[in-house]
N, C-alpha and C. Protein backbone atom coordinates (compact mmCIF):
# COMPACT_ATOMS: atom_id res chain seq x y z
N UNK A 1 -14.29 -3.53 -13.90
CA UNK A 1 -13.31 -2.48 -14.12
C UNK A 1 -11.94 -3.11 -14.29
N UNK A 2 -11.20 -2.74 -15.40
CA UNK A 2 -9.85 -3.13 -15.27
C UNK A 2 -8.84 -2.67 -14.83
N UNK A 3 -8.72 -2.85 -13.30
CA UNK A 3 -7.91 -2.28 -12.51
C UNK A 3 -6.15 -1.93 -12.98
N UNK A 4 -6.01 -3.26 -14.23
CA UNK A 4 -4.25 -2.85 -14.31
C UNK A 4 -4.05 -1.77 -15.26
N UNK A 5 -4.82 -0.61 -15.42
CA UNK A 5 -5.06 0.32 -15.75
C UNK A 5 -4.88 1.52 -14.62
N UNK A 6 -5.34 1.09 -13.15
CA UNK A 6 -4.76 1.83 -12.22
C UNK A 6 -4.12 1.43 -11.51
N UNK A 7 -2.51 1.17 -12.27
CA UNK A 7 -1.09 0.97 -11.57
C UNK A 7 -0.70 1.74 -12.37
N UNK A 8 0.73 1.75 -11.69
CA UNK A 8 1.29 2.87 -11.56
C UNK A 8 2.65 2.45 -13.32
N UNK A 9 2.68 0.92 -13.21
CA UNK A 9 3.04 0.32 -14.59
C UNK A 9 3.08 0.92 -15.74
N UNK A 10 1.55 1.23 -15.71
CA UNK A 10 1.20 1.85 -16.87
C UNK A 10 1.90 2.89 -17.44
N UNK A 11 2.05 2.95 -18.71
CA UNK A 11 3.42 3.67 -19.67
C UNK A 11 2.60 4.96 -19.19
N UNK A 12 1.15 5.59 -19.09
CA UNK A 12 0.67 6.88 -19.31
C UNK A 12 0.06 7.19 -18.48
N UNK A 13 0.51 6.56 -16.54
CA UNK A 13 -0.01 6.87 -15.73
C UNK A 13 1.27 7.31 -14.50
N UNK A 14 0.82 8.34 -13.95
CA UNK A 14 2.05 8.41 -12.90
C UNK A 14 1.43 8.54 -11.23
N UNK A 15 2.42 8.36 -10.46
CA UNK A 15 1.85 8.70 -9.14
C UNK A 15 1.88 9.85 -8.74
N UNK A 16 1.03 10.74 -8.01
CA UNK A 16 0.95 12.06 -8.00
C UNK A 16 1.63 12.81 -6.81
N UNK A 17 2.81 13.95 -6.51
CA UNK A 17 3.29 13.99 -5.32
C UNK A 17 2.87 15.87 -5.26
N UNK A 18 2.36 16.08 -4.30
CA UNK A 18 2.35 17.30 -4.08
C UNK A 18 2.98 17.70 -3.23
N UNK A 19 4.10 19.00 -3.42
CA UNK A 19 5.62 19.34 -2.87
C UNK A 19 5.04 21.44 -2.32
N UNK A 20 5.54 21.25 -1.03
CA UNK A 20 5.69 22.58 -0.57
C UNK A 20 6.63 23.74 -0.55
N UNK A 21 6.68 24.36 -1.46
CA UNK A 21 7.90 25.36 -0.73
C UNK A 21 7.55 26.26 0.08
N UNK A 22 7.92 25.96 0.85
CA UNK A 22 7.35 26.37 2.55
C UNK A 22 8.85 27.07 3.16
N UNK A 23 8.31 28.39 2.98
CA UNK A 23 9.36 29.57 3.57
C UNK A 23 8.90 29.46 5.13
N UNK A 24 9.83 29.81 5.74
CA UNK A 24 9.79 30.45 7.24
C UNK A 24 9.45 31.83 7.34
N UNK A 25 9.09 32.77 8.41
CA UNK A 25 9.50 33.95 8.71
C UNK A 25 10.30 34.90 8.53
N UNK A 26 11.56 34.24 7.94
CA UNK A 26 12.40 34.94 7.89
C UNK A 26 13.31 34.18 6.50
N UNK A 27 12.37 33.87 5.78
CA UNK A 27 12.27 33.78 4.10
C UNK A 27 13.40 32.62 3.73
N UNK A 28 13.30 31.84 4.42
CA UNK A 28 14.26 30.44 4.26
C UNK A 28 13.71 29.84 4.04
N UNK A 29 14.00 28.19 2.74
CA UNK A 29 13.02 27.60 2.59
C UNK A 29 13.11 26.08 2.97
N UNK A 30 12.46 25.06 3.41
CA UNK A 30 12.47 24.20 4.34
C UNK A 30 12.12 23.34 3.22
N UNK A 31 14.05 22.29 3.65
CA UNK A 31 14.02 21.09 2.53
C UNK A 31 14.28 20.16 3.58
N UNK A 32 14.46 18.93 3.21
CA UNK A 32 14.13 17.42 3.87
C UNK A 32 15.02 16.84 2.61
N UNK A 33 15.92 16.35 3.74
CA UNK A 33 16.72 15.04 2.81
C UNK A 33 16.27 13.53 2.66
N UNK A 34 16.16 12.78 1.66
CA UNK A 34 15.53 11.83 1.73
C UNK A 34 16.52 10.67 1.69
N UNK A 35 15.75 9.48 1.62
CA UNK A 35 16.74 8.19 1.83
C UNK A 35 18.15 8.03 0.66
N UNK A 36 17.73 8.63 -0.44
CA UNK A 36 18.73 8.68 -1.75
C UNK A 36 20.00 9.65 -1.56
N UNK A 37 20.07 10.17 -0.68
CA UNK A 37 20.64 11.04 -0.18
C UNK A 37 20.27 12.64 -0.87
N UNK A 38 19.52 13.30 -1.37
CA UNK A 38 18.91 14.26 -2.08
C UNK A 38 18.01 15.30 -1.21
N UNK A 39 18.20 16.71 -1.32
CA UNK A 39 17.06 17.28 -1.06
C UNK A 39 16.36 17.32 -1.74
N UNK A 40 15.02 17.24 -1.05
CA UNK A 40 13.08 17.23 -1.70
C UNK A 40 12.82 18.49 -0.85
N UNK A 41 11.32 18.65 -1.11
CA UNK A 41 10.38 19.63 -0.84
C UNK A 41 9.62 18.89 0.22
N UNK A 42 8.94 19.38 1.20
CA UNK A 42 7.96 18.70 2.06
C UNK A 42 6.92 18.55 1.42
N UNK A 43 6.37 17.39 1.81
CA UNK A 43 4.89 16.80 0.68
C UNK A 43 5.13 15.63 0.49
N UNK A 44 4.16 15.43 -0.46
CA UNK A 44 3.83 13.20 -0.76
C UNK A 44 2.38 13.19 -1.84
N UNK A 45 2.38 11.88 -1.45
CA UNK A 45 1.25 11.55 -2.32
C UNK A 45 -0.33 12.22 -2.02
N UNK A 46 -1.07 12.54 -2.87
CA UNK A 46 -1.99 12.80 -2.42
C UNK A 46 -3.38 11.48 -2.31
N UNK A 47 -4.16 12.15 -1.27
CA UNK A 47 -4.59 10.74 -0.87
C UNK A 47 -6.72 11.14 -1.87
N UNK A 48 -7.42 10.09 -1.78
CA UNK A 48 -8.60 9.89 -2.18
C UNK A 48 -9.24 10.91 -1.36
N UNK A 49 -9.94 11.87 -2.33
CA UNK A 49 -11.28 12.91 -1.45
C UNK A 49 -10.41 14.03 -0.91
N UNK A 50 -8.95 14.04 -1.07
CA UNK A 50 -8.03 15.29 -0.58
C UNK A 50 -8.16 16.39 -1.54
N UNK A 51 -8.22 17.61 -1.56
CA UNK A 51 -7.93 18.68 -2.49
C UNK A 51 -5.94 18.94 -2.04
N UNK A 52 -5.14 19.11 -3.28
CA UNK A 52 -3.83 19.18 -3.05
C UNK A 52 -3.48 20.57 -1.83
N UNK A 53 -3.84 21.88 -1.57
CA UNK A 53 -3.68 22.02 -0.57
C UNK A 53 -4.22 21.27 1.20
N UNK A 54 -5.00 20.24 1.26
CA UNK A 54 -5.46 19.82 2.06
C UNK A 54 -3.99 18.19 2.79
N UNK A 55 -3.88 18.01 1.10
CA UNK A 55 -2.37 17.16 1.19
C UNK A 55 -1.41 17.55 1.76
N UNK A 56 -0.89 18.74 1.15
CA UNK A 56 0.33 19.63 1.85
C UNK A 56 0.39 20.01 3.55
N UNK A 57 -1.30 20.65 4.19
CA UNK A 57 -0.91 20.55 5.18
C UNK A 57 -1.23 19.49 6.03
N UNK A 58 -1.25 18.23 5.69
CA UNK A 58 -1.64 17.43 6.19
C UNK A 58 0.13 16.04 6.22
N UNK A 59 0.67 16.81 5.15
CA UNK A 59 2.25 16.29 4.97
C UNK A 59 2.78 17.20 5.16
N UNK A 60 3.24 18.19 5.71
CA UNK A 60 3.59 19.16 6.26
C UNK A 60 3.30 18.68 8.00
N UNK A 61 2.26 18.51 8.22
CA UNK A 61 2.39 18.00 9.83
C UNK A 61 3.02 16.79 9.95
N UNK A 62 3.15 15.96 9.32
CA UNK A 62 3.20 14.61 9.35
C UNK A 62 4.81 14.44 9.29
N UNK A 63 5.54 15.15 8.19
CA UNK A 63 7.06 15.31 8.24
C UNK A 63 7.63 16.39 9.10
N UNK A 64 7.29 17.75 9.43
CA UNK A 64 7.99 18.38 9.97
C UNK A 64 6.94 18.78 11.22
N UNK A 65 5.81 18.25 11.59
CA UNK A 65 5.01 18.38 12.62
C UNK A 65 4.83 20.49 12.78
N UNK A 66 4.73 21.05 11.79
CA UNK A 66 4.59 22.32 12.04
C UNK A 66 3.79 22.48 11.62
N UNK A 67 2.86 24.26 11.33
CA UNK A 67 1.56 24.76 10.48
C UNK A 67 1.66 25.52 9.78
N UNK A 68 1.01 25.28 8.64
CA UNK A 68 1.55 26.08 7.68
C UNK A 68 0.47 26.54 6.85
N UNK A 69 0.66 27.83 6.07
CA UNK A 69 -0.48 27.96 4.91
C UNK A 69 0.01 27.75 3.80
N UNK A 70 -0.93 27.57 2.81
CA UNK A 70 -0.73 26.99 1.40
C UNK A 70 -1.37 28.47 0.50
N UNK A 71 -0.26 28.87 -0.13
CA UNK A 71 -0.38 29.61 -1.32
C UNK A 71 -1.16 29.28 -2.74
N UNK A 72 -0.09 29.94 -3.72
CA UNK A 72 -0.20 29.54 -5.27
C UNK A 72 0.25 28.22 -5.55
N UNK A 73 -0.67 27.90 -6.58
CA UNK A 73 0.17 27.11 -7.34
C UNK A 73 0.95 27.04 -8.09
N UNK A 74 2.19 26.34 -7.91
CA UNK A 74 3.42 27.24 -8.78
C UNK A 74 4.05 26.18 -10.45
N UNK A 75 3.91 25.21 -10.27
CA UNK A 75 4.36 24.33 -11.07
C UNK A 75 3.84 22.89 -10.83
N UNK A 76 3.70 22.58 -12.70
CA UNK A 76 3.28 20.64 -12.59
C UNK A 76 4.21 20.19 -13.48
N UNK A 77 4.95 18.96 -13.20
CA UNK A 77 5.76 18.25 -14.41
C UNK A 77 5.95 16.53 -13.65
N UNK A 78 6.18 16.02 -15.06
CA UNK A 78 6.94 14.67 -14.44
C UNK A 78 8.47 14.50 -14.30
N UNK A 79 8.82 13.87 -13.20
CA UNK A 79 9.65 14.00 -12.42
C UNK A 79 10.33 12.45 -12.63
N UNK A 80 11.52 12.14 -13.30
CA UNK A 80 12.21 10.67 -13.03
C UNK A 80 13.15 10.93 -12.00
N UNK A 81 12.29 9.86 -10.69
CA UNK A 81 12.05 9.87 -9.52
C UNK A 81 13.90 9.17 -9.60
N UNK A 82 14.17 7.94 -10.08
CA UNK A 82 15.20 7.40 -10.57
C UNK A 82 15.13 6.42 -12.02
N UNK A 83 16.01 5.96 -12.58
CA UNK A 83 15.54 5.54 -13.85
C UNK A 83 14.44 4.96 -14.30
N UNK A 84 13.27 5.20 -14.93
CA UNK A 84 12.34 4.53 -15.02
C UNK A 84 10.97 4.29 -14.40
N UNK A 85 11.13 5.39 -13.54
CA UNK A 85 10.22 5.62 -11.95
C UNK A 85 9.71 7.06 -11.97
N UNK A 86 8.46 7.18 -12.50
CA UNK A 86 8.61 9.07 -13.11
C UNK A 86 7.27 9.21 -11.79
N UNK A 87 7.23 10.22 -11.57
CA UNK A 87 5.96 11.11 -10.62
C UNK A 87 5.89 12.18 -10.82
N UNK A 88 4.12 11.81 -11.01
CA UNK A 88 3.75 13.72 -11.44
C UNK A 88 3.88 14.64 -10.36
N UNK A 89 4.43 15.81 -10.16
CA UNK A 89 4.51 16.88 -9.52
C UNK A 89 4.31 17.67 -9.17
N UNK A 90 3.75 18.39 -7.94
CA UNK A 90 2.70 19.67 -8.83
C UNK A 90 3.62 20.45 -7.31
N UNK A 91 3.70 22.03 -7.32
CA UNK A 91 4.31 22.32 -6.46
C UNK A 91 3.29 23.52 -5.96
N UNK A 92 3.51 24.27 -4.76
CA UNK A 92 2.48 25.14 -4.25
C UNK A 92 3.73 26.17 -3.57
N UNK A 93 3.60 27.38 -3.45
CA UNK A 93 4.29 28.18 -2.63
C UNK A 93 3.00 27.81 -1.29
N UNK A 94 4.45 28.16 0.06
CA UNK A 94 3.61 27.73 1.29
C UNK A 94 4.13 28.51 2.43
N UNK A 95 4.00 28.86 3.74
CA UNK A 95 4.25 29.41 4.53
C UNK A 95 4.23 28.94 5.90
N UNK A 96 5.06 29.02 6.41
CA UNK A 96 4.57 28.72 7.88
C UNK A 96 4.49 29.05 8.50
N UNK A 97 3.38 28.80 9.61
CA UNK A 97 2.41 29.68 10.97
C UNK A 97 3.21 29.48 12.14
N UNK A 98 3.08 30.74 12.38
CA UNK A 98 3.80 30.58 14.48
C UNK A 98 5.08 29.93 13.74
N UNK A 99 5.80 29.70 15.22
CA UNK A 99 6.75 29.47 15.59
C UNK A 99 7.68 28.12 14.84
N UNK A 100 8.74 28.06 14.36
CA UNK A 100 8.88 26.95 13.33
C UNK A 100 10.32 26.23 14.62
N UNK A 101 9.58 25.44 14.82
CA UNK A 101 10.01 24.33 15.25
C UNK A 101 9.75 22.47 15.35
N UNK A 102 10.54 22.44 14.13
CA UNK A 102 10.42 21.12 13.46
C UNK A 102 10.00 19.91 13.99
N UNK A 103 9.89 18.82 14.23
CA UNK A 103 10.15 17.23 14.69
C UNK A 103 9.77 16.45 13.93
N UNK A 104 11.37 16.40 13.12
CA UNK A 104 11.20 15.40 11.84
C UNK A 104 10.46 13.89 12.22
N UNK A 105 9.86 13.47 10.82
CA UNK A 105 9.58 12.34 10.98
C UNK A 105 10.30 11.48 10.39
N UNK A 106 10.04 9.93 10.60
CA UNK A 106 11.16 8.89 10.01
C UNK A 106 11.12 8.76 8.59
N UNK A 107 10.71 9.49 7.95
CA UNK A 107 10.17 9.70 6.10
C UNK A 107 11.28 10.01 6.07
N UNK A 108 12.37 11.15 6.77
CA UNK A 108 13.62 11.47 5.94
C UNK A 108 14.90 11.54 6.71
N UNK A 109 15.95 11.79 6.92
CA UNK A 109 17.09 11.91 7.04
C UNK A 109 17.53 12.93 7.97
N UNK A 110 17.29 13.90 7.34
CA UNK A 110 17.60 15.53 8.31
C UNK A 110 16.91 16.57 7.26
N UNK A 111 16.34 17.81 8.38
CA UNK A 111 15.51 18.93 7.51
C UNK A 111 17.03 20.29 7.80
N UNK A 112 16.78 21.08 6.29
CA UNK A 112 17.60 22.32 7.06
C UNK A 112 16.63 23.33 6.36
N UNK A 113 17.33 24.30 6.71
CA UNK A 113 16.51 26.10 6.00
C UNK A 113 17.47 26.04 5.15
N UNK A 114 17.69 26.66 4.32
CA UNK A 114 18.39 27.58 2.94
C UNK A 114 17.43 28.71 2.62
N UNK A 115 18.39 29.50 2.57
CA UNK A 115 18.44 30.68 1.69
C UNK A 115 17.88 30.69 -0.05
N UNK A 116 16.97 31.17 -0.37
CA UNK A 116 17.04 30.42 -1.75
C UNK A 116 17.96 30.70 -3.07
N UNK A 117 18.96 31.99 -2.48
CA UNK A 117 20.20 32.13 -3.33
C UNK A 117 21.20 31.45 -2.64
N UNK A 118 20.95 30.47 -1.96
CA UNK A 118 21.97 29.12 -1.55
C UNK A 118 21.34 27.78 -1.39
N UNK A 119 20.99 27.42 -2.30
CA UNK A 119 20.43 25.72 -2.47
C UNK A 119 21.45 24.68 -2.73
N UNK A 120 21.68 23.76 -2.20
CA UNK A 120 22.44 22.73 -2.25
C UNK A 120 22.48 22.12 -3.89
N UNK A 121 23.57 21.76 -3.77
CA UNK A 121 23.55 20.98 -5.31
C UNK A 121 22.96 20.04 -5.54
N UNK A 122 22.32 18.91 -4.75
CA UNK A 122 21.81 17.95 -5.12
C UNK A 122 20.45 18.37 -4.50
N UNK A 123 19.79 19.35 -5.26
CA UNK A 123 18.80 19.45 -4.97
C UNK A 123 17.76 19.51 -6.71
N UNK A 124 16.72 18.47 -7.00
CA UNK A 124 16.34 18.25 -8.46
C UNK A 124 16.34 20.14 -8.75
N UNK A 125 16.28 20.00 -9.94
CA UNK A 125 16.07 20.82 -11.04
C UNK A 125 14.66 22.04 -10.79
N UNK A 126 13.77 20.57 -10.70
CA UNK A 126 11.93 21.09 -10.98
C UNK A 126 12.15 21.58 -9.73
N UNK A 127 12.60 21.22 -8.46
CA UNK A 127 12.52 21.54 -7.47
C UNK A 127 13.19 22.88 -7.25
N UNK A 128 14.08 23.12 -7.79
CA UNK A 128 15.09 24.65 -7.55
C UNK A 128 13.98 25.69 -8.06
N UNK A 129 13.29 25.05 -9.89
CA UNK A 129 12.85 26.07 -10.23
C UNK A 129 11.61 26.59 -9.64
N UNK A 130 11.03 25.38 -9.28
CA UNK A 130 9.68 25.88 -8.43
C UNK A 130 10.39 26.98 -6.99
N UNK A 131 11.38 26.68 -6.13
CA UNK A 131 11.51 27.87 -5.43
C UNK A 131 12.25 29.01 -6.25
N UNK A 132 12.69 29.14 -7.37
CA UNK A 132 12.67 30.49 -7.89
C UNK A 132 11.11 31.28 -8.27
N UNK A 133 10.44 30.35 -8.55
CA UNK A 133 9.07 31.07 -9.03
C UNK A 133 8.01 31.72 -7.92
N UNK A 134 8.28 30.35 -6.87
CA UNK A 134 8.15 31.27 -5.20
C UNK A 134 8.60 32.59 -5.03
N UNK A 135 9.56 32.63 -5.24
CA UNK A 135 9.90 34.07 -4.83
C UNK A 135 8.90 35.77 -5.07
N UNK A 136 8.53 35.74 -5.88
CA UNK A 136 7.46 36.88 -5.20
C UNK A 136 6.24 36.37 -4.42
N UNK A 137 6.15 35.06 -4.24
CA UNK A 137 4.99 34.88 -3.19
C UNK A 137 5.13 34.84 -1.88
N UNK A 138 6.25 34.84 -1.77
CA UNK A 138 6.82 35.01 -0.09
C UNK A 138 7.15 36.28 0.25
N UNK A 139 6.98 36.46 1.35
CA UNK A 139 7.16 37.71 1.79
C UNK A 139 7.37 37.59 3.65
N UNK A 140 9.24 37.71 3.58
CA UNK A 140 9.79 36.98 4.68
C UNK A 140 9.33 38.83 5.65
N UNK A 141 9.50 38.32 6.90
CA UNK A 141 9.51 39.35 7.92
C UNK A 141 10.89 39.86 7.91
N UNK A 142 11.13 41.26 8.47
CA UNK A 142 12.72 41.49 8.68
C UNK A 142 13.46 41.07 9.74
């Protein structure tokens, strides 16, 4: 098998990240700042024998140690991660169970809630639009 066919090098291969928009209870949606200084979505790579909701809550515990359910699927695109560095994307509306109380892991920086008619500016593009498309799949408590 010619393995340099599965790197990531390759002009027509990307690495795959599956991203949560994961509302709270009370319809806020839970971003994670990363080392670049940027908000992301909770999620990562998906691993061998995983189905992509099985990823999410399995990076979902792992970064914000909470539980969550996994919705729709909302969006796929490639993503230039920074110049020259693209990852495929795929996004899921998501929810979280019980009580939301975080304990970030060392993957990122600091987590906050937003409002999703208040998203930070440095937050990507694919990422804003996937939580606009969320929006009828959530359904916050009053």
């Amino acid at each position: 098998m010619n393995t340099a066919l599965l790197t990531t090098d390759h002009p027509n291969r990307f690495p795959v990240s599956i991203k949560a928009v994961l509302f709270t209870e009370a319809g806020e949606v839970v971003l994670l700042k990363n080392d670049r200084g940027e908000w992301e979505l909770p999620g990562g790579r998906l691993e061998a024998g995983e189905t992509p909701p099985q990823c999410l809550l399995r990076e979902i515990d792992e970064e914000l140690g909470v539980a969550a359910e996994v919705g729709a699927l909302l969006d796929a695109y490639v993503f230039e991660v920074i110049p020259g560095r693209h990852v495929f994307i795929v996004t899921y509306a998501c929810q979280t169970v019980g009580a939301f109380r975080p304990v970030l892991s060392d993957e990122h920086l600091v987590w906050t809630l937003c409002r999703p008619d208040a998203l930070p500016e440095n937050l990507p593009a694919g990422y804003r639009e996937s939580i606009i498309r969320a929006m009828p799949e959530q359904s916050p408590t009053p």
